[in-house]
Structures are given as structure tokens and as C-alpha cells.
PDB file of N, CA and C in Angstrom:
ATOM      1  N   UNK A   1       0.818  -1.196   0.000  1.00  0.00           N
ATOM      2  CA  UNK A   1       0.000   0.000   0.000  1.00  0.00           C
ATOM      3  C   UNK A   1       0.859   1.255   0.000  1.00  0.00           C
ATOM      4  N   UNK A   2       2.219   1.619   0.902  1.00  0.00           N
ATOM      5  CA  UNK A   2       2.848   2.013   0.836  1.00  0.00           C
ATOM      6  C   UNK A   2       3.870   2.371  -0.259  1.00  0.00           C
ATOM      7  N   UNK A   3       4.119   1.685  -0.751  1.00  0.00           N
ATOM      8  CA  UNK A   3       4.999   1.132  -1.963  1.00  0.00           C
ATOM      9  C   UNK A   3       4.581   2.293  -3.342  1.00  0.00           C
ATOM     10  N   UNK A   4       3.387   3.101  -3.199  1.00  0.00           N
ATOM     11  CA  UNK A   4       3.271   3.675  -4.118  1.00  0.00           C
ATOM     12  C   UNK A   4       3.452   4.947  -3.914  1.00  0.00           C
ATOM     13  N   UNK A   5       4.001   5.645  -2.856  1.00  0.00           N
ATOM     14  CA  UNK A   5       3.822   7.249  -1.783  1.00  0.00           C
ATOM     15  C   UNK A   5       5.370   6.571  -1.819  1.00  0.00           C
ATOM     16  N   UNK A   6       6.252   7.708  -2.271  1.00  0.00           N
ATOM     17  CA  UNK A   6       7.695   8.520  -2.058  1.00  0.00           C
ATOM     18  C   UNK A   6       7.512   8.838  -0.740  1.00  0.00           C
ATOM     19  N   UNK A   7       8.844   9.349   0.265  1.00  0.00           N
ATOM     20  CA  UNK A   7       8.548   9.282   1.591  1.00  0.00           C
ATOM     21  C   UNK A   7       8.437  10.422   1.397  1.00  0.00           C
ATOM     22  N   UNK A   8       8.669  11.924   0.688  1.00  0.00           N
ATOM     23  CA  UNK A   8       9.027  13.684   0.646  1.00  0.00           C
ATOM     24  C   UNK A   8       7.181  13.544   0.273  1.00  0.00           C
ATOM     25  N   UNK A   9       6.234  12.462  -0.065  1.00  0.00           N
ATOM     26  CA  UNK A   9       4.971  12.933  -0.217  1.00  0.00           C
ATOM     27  C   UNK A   9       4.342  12.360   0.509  1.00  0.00           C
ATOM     28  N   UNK A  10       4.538  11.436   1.756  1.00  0.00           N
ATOM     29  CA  UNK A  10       4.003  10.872   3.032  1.00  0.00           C
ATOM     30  C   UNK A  10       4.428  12.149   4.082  1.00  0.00           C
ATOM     31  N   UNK A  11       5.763  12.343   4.003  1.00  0.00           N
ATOM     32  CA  UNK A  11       6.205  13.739   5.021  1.00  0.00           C
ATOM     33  C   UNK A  11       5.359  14.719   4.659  1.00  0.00           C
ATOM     34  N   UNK A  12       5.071  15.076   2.705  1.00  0.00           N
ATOM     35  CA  UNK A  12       4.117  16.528   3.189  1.00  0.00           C
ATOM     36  C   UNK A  12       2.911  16.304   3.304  1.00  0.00           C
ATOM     37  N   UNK A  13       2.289  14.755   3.190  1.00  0.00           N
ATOM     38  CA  UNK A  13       0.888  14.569   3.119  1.00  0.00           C
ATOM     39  C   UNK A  13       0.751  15.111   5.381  1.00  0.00           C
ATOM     40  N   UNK A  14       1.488  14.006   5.577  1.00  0.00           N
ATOM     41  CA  UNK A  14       1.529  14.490   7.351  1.00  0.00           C
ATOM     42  C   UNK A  14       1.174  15.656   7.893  1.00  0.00           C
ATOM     43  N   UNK A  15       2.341  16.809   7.015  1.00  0.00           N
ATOM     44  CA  UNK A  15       2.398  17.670   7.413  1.00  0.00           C
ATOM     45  C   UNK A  15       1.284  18.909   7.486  1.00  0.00           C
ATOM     46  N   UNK A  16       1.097  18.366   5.782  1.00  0.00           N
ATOM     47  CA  UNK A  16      -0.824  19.030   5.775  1.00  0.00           C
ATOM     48  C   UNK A  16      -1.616  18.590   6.474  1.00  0.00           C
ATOM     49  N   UNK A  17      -1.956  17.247   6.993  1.00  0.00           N
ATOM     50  CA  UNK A  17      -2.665  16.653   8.058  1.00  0.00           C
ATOM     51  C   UNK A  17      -2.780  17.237   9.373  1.00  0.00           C
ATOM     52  N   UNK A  18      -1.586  17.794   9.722  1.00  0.00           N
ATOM     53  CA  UNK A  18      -1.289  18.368  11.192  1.00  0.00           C
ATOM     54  C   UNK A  18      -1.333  19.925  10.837  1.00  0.00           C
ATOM     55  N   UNK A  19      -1.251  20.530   9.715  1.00  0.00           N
ATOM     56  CA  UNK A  19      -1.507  21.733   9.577  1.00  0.00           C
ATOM     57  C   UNK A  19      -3.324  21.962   9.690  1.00  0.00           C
ATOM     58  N   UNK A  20      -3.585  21.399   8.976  1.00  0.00           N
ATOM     59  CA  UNK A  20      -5.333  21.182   8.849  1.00  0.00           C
ATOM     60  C   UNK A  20      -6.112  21.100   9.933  1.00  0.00           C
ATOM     61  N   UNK A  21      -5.483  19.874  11.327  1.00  0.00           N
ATOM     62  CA  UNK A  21      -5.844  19.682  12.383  1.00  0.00           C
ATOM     63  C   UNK A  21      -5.976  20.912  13.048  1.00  0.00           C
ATOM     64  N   UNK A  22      -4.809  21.489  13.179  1.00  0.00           N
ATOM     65  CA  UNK A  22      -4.765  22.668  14.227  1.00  0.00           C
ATOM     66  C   UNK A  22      -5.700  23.578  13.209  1.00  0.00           C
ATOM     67  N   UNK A  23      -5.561  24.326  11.974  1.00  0.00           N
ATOM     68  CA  UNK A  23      -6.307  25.124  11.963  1.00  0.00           C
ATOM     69  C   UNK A  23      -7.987  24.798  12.305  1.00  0.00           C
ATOM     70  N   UNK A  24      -8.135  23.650  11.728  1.00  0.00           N
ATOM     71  CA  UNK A  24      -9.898  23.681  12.984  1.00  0.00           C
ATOM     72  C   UNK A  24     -10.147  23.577  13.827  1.00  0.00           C
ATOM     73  N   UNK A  25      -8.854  23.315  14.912  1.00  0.00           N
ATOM     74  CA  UNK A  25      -8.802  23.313  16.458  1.00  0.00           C
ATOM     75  C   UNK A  25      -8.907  24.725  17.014  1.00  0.00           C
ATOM     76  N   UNK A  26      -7.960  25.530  16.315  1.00  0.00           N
ATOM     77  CA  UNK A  26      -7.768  26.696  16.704  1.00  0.00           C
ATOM     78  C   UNK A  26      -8.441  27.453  17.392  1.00  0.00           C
ATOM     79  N   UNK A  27      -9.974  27.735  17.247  1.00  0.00           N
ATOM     80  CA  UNK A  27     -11.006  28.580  18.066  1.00  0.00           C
ATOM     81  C   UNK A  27     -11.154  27.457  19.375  1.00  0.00           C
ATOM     82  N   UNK A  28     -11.260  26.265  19.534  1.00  0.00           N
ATOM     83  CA  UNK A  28     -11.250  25.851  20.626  1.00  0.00           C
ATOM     84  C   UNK A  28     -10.001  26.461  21.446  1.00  0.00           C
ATOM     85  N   UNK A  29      -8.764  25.909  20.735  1.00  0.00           N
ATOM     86  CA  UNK A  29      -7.403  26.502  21.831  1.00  0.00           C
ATOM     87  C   UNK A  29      -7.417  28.060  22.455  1.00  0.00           C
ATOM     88  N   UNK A  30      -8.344  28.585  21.334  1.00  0.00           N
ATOM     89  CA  UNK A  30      -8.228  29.744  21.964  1.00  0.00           C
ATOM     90  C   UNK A  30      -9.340  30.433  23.076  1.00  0.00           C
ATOM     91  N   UNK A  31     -10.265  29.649  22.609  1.00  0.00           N
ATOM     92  CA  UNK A  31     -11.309  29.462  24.023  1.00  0.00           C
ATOM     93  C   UNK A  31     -10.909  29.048  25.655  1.00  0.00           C
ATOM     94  N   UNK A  32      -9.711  28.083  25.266  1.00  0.00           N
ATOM     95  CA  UNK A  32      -9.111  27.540  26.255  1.00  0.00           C
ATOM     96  C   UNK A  32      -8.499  28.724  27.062  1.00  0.00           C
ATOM     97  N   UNK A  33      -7.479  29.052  26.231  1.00  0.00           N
ATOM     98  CA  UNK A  33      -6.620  30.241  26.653  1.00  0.00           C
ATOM     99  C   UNK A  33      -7.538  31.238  27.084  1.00  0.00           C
ATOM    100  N   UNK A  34      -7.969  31.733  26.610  1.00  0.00           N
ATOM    101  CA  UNK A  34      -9.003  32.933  26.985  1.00  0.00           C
ATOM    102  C   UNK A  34      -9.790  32.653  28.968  1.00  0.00           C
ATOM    103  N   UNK A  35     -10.381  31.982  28.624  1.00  0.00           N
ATOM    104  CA  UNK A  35     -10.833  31.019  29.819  1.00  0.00           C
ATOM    105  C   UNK A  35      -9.938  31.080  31.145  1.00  0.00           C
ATOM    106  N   UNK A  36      -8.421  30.074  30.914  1.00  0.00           N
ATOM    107  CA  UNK A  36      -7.743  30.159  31.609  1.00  0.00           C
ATOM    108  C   UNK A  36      -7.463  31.685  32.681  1.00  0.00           C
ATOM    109  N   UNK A  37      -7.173  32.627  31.034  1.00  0.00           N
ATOM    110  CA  UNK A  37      -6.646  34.019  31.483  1.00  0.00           C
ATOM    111  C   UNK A  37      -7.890  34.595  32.605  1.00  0.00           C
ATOM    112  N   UNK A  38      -8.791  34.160  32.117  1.00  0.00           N
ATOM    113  CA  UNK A  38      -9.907  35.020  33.339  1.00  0.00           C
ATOM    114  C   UNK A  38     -10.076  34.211  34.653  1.00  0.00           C
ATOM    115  N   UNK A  39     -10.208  32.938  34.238  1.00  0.00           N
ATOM    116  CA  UNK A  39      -9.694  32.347  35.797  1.00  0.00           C
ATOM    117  C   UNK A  39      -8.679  32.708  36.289  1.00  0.00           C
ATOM    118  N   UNK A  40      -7.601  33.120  35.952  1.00  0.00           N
ATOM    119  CA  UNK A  40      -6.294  33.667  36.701  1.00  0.00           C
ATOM    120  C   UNK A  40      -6.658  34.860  37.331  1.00  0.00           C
ATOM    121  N   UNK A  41      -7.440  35.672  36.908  1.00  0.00           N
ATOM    122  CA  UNK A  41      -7.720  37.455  37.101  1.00  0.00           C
ATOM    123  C   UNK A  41      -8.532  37.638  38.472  1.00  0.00           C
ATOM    124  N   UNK A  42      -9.591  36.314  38.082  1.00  0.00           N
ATOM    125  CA  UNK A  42     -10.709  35.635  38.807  1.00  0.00           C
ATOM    126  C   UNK A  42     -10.334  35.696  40.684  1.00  0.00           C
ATOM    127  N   UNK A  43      -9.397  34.590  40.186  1.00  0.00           N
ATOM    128  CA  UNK A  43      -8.706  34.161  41.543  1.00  0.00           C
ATOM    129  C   UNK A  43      -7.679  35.385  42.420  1.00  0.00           C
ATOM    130  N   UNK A  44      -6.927  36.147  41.355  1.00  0.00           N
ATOM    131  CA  UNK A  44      -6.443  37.578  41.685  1.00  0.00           C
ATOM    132  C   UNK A  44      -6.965  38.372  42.624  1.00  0.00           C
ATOM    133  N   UNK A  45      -8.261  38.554  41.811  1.00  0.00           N
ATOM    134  CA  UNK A  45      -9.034  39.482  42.563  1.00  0.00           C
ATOM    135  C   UNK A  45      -9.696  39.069  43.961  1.00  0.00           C
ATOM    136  N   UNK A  46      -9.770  37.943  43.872  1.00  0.00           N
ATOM    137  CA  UNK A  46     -10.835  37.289  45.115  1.00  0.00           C
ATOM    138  C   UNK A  46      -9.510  37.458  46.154  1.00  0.00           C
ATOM    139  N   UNK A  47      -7.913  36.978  45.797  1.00  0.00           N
ATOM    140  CA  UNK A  47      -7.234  37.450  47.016  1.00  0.00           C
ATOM    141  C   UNK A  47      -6.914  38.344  47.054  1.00  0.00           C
ATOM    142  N   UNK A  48      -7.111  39.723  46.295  1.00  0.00           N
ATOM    143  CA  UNK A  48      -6.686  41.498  46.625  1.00  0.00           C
ATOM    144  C   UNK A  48      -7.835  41.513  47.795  1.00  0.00           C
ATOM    145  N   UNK A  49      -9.820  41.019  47.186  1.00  0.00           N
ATOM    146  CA  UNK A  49     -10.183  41.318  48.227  1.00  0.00           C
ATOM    147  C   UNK A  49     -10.557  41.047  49.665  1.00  0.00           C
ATOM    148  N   UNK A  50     -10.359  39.652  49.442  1.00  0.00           N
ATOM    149  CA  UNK A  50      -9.544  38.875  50.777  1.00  0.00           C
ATOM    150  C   UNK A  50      -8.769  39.690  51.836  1.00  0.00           C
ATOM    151  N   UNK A  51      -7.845  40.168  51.328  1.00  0.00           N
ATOM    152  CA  UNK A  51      -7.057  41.236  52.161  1.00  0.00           C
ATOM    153  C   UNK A  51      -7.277  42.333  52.515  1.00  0.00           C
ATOM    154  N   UNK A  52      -7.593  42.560  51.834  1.00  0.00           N
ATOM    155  CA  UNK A  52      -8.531  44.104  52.255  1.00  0.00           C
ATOM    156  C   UNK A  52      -9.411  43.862  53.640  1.00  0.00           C
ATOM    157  N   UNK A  53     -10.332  42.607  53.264  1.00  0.00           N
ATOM    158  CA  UNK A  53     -10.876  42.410  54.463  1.00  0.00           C
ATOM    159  C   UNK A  53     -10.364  41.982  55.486  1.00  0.00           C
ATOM    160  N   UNK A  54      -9.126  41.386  55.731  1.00  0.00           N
ATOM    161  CA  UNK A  54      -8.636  40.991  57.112  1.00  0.00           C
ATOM    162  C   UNK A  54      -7.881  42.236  57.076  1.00  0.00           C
TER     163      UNK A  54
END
């Protein structure tokens, strides 16, 4: 099955494969990230006002 794919057109078939992947992943990853960043801000703030109160 192999025998008919050169390896320079299995490497760029791959490579489009994994290019392709991520670009329709992309709005998820960046949902992720986004997300993360406000849980970080989230938690920030809850200990600025934590302190304030003691």
C-alpha cells in the first residue's frame, strides 16, 4: 500500500494533516486560553479582596 507514496509525499501529506488539524482546532485553543486568562484574574481578585478584608 505504501509502496506507491515517495517518503518527501508521506512527510508533506503528514504535514498538511497536522496543519489542517490545528487550523480547525484553533477557536477551541483559543477558548481555552481565553478562559484560563480570566480564571487567573478571577482568583487575583478574590485574594486582593480577601485582604482588604482581614
Amino acid at each position: 500500500m505504501f509502496g506507491r507514496l515517495t517518503l518527501p509525499q508521506l512527510l508533506f501529506a503528514g504535514v498538511l494533516g497536522l496543519a489542517g488539524g490545528i487550523y480547525i482546532y484553533q477557536p477551541i485553543f483559543e477558548q481555552y486560553s481565553r478562559e484560563q486568562k480570566e480564571l487567573k484574574e478571577r482568583v487575583k481578585l478574590a485574594q486582593v479582596s480577601e485582604e482588604k478584608k482581614s
